[in-house]
C-alpha atoms as a PDB file:
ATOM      1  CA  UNK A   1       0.000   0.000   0.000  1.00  0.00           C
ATOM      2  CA  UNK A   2       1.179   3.863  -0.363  1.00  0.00           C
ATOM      3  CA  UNK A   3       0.898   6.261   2.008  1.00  0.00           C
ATOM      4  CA  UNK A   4      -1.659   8.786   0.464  1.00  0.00           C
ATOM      5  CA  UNK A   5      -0.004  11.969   1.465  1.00  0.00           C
ATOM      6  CA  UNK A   6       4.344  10.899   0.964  1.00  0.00           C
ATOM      7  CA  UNK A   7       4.067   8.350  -0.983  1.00  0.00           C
ATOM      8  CA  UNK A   8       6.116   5.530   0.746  1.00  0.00           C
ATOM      9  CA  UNK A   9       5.385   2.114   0.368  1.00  0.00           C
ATOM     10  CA  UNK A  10       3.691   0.918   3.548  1.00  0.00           C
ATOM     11  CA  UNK A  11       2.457  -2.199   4.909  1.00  0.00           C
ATOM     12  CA  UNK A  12      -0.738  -2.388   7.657  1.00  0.00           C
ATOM     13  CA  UNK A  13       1.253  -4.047   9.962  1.00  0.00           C
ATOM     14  CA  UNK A  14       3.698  -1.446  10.469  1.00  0.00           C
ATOM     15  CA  UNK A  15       1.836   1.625   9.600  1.00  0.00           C
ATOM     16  CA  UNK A  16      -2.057   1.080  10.962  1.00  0.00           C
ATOM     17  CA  UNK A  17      -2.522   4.548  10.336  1.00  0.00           C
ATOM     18  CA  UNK A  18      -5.955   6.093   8.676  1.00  0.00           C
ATOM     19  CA  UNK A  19      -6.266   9.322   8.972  1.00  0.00           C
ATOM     20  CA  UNK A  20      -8.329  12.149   6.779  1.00  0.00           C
ATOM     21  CA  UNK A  21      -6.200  13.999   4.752  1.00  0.00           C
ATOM     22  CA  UNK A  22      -7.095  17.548   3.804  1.00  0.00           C
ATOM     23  CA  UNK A  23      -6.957  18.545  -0.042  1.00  0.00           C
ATOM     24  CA  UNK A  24      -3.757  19.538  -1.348  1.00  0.00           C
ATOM     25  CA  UNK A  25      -1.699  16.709   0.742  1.00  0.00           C
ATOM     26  CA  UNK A  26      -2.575  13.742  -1.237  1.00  0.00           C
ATOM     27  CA  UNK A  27      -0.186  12.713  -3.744  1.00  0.00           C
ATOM     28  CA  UNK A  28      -0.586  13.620  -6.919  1.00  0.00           C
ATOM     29  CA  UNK A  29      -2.772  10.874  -8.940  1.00  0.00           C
ATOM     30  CA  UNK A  30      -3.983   9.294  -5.562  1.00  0.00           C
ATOM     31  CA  UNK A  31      -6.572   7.105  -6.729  1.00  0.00           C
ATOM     32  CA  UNK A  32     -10.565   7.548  -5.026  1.00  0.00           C
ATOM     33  CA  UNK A  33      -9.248  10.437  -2.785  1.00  0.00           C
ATOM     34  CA  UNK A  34     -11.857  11.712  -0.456  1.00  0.00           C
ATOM     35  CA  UNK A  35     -11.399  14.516   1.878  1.00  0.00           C
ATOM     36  CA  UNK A  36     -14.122  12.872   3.744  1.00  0.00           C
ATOM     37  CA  UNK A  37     -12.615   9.509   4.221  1.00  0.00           C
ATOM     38  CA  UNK A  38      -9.536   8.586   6.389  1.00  0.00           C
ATOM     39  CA  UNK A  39      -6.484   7.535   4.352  1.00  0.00           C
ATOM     40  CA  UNK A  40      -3.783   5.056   4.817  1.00  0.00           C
ATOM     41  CA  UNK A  41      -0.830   7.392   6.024  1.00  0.00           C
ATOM     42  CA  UNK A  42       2.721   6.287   6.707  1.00  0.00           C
ATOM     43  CA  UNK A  43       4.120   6.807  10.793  1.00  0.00           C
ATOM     44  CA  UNK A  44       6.341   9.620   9.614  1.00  0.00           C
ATOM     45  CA  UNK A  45       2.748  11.757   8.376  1.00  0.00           C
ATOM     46  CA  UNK A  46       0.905  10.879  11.074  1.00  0.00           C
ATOM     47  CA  UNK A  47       2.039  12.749  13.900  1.00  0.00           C
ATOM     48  CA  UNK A  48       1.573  16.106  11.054  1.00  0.00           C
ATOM     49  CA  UNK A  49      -1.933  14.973  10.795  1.00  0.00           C
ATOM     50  CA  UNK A  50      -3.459  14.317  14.205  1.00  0.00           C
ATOM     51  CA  UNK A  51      -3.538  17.665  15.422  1.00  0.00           C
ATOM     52  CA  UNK A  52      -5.770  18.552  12.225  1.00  0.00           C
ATOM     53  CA  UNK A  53      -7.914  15.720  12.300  1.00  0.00           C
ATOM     54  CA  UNK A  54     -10.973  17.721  14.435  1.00  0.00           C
ATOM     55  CA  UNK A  55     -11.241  20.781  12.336  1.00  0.00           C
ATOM     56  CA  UNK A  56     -11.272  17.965   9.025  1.00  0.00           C
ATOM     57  CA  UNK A  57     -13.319  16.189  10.652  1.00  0.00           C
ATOM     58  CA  UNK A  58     -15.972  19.728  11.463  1.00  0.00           C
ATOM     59  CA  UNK A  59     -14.876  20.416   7.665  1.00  0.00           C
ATOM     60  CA  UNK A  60     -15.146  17.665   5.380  1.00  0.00           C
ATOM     61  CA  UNK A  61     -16.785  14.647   7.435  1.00  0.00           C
ATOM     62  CA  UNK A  62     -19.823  12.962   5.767  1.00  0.00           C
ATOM     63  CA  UNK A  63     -21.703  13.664   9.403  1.00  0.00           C
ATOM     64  CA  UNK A  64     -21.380  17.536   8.442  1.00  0.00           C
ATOM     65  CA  UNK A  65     -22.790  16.609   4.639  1.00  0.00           C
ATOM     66  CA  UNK A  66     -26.143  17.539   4.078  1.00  0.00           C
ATOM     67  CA  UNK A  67     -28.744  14.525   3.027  1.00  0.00           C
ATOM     68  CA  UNK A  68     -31.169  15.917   0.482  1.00  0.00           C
ATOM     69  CA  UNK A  69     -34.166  13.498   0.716  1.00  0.00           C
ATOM     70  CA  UNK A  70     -38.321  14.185  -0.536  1.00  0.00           C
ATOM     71  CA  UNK A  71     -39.580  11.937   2.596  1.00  0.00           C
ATOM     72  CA  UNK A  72     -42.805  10.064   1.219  1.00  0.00           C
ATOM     73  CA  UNK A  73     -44.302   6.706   1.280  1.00  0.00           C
ATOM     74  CA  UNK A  74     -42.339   4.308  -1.230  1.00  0.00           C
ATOM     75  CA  UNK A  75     -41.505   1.050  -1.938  1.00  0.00           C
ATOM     76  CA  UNK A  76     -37.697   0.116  -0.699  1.00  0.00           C
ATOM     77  CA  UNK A  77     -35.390  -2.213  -2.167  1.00  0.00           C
ATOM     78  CA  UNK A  78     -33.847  -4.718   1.024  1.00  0.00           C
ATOM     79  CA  UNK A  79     -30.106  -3.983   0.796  1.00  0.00           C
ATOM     80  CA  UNK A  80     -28.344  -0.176   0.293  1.00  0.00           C
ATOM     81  CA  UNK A  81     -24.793   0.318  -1.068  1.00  0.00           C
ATOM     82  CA  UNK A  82     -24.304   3.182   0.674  1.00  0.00           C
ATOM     83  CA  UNK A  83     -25.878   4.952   4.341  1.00  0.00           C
ATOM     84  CA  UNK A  84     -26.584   7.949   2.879  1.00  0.00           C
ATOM     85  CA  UNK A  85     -29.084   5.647   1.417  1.00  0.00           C
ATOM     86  CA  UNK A  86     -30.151   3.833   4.538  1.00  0.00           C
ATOM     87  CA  UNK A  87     -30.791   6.962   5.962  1.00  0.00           C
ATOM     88  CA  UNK A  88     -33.266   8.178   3.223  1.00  0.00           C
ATOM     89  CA  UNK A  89     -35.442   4.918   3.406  1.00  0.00           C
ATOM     90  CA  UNK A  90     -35.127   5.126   7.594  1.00  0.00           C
ATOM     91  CA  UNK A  91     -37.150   8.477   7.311  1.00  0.00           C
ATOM     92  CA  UNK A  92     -39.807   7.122   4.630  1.00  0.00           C
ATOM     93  CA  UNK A  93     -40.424   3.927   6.669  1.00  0.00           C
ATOM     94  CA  UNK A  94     -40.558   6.330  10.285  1.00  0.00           C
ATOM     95  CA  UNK A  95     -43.338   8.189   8.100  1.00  0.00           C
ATOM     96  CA  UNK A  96     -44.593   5.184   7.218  1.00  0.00           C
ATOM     97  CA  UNK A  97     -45.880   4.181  10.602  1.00  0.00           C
ATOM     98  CA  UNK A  98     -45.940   7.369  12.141  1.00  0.00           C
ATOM     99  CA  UNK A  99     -47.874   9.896   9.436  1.00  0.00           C
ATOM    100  CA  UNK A 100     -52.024   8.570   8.493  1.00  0.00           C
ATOM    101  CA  UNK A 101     -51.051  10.427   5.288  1.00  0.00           C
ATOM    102  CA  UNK A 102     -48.693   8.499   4.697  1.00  0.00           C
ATOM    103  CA  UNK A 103     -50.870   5.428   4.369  1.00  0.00           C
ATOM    104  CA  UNK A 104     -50.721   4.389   8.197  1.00  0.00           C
ATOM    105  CA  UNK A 105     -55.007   4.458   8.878  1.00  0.00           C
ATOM    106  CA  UNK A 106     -55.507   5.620  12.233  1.00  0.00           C
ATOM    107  CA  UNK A 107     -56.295   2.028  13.952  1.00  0.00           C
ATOM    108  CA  UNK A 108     -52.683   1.359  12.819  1.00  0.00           C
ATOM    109  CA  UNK A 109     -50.412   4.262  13.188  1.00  0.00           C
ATOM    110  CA  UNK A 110     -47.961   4.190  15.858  1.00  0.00           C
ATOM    111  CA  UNK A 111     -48.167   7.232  18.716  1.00  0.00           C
ATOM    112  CA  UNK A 112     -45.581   9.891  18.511  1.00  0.00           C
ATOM    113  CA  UNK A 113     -45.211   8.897  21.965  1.00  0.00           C
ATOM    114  CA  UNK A 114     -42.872   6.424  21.730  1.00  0.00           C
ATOM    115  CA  UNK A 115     -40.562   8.179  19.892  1.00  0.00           C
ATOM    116  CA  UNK A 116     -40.400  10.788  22.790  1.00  0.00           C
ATOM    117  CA  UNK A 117     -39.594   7.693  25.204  1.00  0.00           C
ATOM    118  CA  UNK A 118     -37.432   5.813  23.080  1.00  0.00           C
ATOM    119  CA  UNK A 119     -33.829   4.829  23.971  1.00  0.00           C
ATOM    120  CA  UNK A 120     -33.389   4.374  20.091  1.00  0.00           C
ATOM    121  CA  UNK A 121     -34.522   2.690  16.984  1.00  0.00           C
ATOM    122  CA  UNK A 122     -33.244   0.058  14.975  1.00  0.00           C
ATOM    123  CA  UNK A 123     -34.798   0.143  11.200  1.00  0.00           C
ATOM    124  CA  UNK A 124     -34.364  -2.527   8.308  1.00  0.00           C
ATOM    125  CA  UNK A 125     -36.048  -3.276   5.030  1.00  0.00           C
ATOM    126  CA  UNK A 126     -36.456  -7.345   4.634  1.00  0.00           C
ATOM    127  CA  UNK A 127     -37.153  -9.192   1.707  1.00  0.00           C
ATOM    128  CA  UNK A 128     -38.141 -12.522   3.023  1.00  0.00           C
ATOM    129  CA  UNK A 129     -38.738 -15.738  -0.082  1.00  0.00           C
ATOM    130  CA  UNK A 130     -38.410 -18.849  -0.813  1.00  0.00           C
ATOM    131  CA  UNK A 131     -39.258 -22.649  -2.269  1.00  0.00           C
ATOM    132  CA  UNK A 132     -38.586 -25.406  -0.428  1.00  0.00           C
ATOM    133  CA  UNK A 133     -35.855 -23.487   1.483  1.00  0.00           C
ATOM    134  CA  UNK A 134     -36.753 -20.158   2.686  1.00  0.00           C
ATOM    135  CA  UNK A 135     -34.348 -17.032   2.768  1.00  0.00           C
ATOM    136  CA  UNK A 136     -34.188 -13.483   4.080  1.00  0.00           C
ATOM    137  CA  UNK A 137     -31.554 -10.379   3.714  1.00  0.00           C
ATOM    138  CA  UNK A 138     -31.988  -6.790   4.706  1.00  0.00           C
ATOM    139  CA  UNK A 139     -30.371  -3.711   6.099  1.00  0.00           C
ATOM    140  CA  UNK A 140     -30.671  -1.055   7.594  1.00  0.00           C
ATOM    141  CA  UNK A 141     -29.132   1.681  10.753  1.00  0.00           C
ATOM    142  CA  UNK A 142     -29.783   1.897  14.045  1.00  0.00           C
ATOM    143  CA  UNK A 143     -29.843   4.978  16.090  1.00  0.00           C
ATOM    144  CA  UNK A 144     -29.535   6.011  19.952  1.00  0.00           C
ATOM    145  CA  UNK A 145     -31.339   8.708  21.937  1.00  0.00           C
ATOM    146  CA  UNK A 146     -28.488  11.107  22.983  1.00  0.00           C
ATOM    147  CA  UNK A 147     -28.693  12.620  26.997  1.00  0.00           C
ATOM    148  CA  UNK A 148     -29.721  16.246  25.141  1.00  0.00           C
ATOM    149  CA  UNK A 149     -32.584  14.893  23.103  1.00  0.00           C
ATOM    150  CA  UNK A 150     -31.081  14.848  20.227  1.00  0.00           C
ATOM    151  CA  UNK A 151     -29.712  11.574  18.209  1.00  0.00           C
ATOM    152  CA  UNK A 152     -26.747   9.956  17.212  1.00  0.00           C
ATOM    153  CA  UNK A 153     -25.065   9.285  14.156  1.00  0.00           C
ATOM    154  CA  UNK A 154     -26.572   6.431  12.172  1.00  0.00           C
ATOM    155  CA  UNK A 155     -24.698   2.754  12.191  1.00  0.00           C
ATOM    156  CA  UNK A 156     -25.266   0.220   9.567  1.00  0.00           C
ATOM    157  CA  UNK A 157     -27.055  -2.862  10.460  1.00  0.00           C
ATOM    158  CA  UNK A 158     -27.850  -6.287   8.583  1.00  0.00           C
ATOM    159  CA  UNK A 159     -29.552  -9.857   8.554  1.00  0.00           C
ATOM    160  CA  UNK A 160     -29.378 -12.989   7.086  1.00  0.00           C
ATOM    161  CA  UNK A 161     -31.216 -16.540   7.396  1.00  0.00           C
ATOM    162  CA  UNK A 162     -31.798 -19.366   6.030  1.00  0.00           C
ATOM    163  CA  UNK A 163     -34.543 -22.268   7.076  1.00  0.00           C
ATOM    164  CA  UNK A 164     -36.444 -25.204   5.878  1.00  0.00           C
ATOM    165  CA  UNK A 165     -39.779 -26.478   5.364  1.00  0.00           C
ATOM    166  CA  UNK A 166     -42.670 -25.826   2.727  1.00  0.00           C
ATOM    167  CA  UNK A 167     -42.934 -22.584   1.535  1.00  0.00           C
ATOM    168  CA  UNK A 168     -43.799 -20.484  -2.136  1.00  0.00           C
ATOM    169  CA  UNK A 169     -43.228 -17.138  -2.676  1.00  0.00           C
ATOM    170  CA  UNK A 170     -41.802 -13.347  -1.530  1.00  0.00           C
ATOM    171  CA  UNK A 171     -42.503 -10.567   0.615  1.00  0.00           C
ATOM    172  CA  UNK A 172     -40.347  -7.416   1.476  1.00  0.00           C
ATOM    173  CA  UNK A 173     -41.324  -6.342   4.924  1.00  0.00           C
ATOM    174  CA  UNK A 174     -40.443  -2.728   7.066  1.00  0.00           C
ATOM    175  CA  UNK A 175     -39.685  -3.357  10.612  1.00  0.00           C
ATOM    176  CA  UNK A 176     -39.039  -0.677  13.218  1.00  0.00           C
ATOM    177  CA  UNK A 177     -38.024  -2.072  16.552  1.00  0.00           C
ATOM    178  CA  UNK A 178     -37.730   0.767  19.432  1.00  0.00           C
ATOM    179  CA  UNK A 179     -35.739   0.277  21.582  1.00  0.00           C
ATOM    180  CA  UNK A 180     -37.220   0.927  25.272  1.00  0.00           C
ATOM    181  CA  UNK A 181     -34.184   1.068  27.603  1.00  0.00           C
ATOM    182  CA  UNK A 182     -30.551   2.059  27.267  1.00  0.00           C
ATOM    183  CA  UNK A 183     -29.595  -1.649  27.884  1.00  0.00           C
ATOM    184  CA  UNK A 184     -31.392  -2.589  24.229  1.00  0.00           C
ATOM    185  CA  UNK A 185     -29.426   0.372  22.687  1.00  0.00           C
ATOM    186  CA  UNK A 186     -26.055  -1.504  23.887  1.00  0.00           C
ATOM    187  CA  UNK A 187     -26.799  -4.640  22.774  1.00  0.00           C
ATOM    188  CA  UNK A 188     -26.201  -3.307  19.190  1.00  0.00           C
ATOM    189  CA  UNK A 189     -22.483  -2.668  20.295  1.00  0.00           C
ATOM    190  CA  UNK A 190     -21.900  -6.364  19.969  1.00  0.00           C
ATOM    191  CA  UNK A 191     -20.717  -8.131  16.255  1.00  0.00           C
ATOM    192  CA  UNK A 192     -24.529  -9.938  16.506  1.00  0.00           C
ATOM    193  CA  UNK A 193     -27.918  -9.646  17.557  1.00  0.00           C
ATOM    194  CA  UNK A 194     -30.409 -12.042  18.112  1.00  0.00           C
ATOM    195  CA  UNK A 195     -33.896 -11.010  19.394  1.00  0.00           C
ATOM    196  CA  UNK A 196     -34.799 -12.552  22.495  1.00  0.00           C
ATOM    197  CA  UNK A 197     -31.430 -13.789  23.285  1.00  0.00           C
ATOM    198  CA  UNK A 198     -30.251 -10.627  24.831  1.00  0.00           C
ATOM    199  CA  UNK A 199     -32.875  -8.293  23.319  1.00  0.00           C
ATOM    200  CA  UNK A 200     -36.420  -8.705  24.481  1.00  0.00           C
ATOM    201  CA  UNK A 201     -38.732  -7.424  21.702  1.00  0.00           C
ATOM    202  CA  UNK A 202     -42.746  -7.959  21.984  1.00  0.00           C
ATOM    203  CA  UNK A 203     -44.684  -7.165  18.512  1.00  0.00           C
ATOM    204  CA  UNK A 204     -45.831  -3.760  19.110  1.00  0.00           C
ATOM    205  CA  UNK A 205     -49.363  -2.615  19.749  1.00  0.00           C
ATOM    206  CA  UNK A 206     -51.799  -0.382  17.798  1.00  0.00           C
ATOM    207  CA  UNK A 207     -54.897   1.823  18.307  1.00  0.00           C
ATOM    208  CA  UNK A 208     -55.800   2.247  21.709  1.00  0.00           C
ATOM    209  CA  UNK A 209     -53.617  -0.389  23.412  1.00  0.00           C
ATOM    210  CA  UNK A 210     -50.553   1.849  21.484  1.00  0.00           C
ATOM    211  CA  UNK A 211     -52.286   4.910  23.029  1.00  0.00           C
ATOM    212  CA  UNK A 212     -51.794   3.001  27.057  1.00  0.00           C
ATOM    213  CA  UNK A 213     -48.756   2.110  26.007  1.00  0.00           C
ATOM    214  CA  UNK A 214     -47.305   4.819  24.756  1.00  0.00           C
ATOM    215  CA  UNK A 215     -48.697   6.736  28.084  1.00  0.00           C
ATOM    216  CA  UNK A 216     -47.142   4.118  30.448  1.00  0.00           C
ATOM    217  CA  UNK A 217     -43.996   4.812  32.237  1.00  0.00           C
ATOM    218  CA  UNK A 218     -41.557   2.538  31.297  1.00  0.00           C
ATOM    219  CA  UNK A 219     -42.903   0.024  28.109  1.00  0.00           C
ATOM    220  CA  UNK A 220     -40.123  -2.830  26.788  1.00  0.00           C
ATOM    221  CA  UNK A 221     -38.744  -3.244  23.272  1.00  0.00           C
ATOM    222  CA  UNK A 222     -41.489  -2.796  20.427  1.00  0.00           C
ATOM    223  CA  UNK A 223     -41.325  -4.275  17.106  1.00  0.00           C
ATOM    224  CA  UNK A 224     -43.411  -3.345  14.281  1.00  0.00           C
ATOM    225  CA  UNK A 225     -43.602  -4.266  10.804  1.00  0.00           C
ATOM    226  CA  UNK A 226     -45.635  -3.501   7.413  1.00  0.00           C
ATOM    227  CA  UNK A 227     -45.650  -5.965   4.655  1.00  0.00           C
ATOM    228  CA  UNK A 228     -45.336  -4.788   0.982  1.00  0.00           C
END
């Protein structure tokens, strides 16, 4: 590998380095340069670099990039290249459940509530099908409830399964899951997930028993989903 701002030959064993790189430092010809993402740099460049890594970071990170995104009711596809992406269908499929215009009726739509109470919120787009041997992918982000109000940055999230018996045909399926406790938020820290083993999720009510609910207290992990 070459360092992207000296040019040196460098190996990741002895230079573990990433750091971003501001414009004008890269080598000449560097190949996919991005202000926005860190770089391999040699040990010699780093110690130049650190002390400018916050004000790239305020500058050029893809956290300070602004997402332009029509949020409507639409049909998404079950795996994203990219989390700008993610984060586009995360808003539709938040309408989705949240907004009656959106085509949640009013015996279905989920209180505002719980988003005030929420920890966080894990959301994924699943295609589920299968003959003979059923199958199902998705992705999708996951965010946590900061102690201002406010939320965190988004982090990628995926599944995949596999499992027998009789079954024909395909669905793609939006799932929400919020997450009622700061515990459930941590549980996404590990490599894998696996609901009920570690994260206790209960399929999430509607009309009025959303309404007590939402009005409750304390409520565990809700998940809910809408079939396409």
């Amino acid at each position: 590998m070459i360092s992207r701002t000296c040019g040196l030959f460098v190996c990741s064993s002895c230079s573990p380095v990433r750091l971003l790189v501001p414009p004008g430092k890269q080598i000449e010809g560097a190949k996919k340069y991005d202000p926005s993402i860190p770089q391999r740099v040699c040990i010699q460049c780093a110690p130049e670099l650190h002390p400018l890594q916050d004000e790239l970071v305020a500058t050029y990170s893809q956290s300070q990039a602004d997402n332009t995104h029509e949020a409507r009711g639409r049909l998404h596809i079950p795996f994203s290249s990219s989390l700008n992406k993610e984060c586009c269908n995360a808003a539709d499929i938040i309408g989705n459940f949240f907004r009656n215009d959106w085509g949640a009726s009013a015996d279905r739509a989920v209180p505002v509530a719980f988003l005030q109470k929420a920890h966080g919120l894990a959301i994924m787009t699943v295609i589920k099908a299968g003959f003979l041997v059923s199958g199902k992918i998705g992705t999708g982000l996951v965010v946590a409830k900061l102690p201002d109000g406010s939320w965190s940055a988004p982090s990628a999230i995926g599944t995949f399964g596999l499992s027998g018996g009789f079954e024909l045909g395909g669905e793609i399926v939006e799932v929400m899951i919020i997450l009622g406790s700061e515990g459930a938020v941590k549980v996404f820290h590990k490599p894998q997930v696996n609901l009920g083993a570690g994260l206790d999720v209960t399929v999430g009510p509607y009309g009025r028993s959303a309404q007590a609910a939402a009005a409750a207290r304390s409520y565990p992990g809700c998940a809910f989903g809408l079939e396409s």
